[in-house]
Protein backbone atom coordinates (compact mmCIF):
# COMPACT_ATOMS: atom_id res chain seq x y z
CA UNK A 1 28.41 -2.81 -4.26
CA UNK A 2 25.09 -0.97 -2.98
CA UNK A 3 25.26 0.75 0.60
CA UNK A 4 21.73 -0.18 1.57
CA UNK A 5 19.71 -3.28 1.02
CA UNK A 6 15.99 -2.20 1.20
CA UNK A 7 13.36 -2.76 -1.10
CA UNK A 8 14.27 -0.35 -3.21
CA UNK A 9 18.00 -1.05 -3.12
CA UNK A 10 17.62 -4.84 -3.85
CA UNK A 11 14.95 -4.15 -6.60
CA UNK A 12 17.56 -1.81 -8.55
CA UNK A 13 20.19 -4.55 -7.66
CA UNK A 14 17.55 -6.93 -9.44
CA UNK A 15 17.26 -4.57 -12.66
CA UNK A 16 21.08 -4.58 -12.72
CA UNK A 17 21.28 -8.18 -12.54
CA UNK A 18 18.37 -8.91 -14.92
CA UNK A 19 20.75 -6.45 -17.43
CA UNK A 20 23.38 -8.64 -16.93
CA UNK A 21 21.78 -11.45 -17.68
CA UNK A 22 20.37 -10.65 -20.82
CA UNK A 23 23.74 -9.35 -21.87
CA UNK A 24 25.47 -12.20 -21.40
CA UNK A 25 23.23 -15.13 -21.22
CA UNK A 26 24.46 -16.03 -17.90
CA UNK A 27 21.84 -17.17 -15.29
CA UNK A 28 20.52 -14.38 -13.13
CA UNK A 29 21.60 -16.45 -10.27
CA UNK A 30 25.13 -16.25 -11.67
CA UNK A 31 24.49 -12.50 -12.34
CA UNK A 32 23.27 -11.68 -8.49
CA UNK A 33 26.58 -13.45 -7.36
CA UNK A 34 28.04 -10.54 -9.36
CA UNK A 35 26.12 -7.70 -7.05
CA UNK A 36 26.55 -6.79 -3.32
CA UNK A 37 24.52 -5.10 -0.92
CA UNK A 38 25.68 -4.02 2.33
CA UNK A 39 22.83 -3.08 4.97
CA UNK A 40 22.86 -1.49 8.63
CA UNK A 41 24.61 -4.54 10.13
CA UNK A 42 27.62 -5.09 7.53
CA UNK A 43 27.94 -7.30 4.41
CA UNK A 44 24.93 -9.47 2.99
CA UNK A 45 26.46 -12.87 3.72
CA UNK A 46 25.09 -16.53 3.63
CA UNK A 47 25.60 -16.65 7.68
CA UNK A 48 23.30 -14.37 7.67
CA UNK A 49 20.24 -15.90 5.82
CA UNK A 50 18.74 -16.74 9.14
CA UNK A 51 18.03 -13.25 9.80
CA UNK A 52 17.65 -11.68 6.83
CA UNK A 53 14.15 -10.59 4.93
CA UNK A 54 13.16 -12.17 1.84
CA UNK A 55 13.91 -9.88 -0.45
CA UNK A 56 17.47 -9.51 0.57
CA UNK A 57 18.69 -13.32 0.79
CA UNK A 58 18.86 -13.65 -3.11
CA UNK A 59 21.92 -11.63 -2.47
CA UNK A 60 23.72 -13.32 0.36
CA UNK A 61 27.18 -14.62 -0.91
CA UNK A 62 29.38 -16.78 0.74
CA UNK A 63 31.76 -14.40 2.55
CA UNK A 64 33.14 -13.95 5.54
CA UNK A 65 30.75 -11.27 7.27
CA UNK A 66 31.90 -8.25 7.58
CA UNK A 67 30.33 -4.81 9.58
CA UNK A 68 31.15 -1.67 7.64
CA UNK A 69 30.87 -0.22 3.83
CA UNK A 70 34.89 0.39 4.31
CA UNK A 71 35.49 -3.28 4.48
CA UNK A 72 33.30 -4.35 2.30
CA UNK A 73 35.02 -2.37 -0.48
CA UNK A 74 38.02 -2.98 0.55
């Protein structure tokens, strides 16, 4: 779980996924579902695709949304 989802967040969310990925052979599609990002308005969530830059909807799971770090890792 990353608290912030800028450019540079998502990119080192990208390194960790491409890491996983070669690890494991998994897809890194598989291996993003595996890595969270939470940004100034809550939880990077597919009801919020809409609305979100480019480089952050690779990470959008399906989740309900939710607003704070606190819930996210709860």
């Amino acid at each position: 779980l990353f608290l912030g989802a800028g450019e540079a967040g998502t990119g080192i969310a990208e390194l960790i996924a491409l890491e996983i990925s070669r690890q494991t052979k998994a897809p890194i599609e598989e291996c993003r579902k595996r890595v969270w990002l939470v940004d100034s308005k809550g939880l990077i969530v597919d009801s919020r695709r809409d609305s979100l830059q480019s480089f952050k909807k690779p990470w959008a799971h399906d989740h309900e949304p939710l607003t704070s770090l606190l819930d996210a890792v709860q």
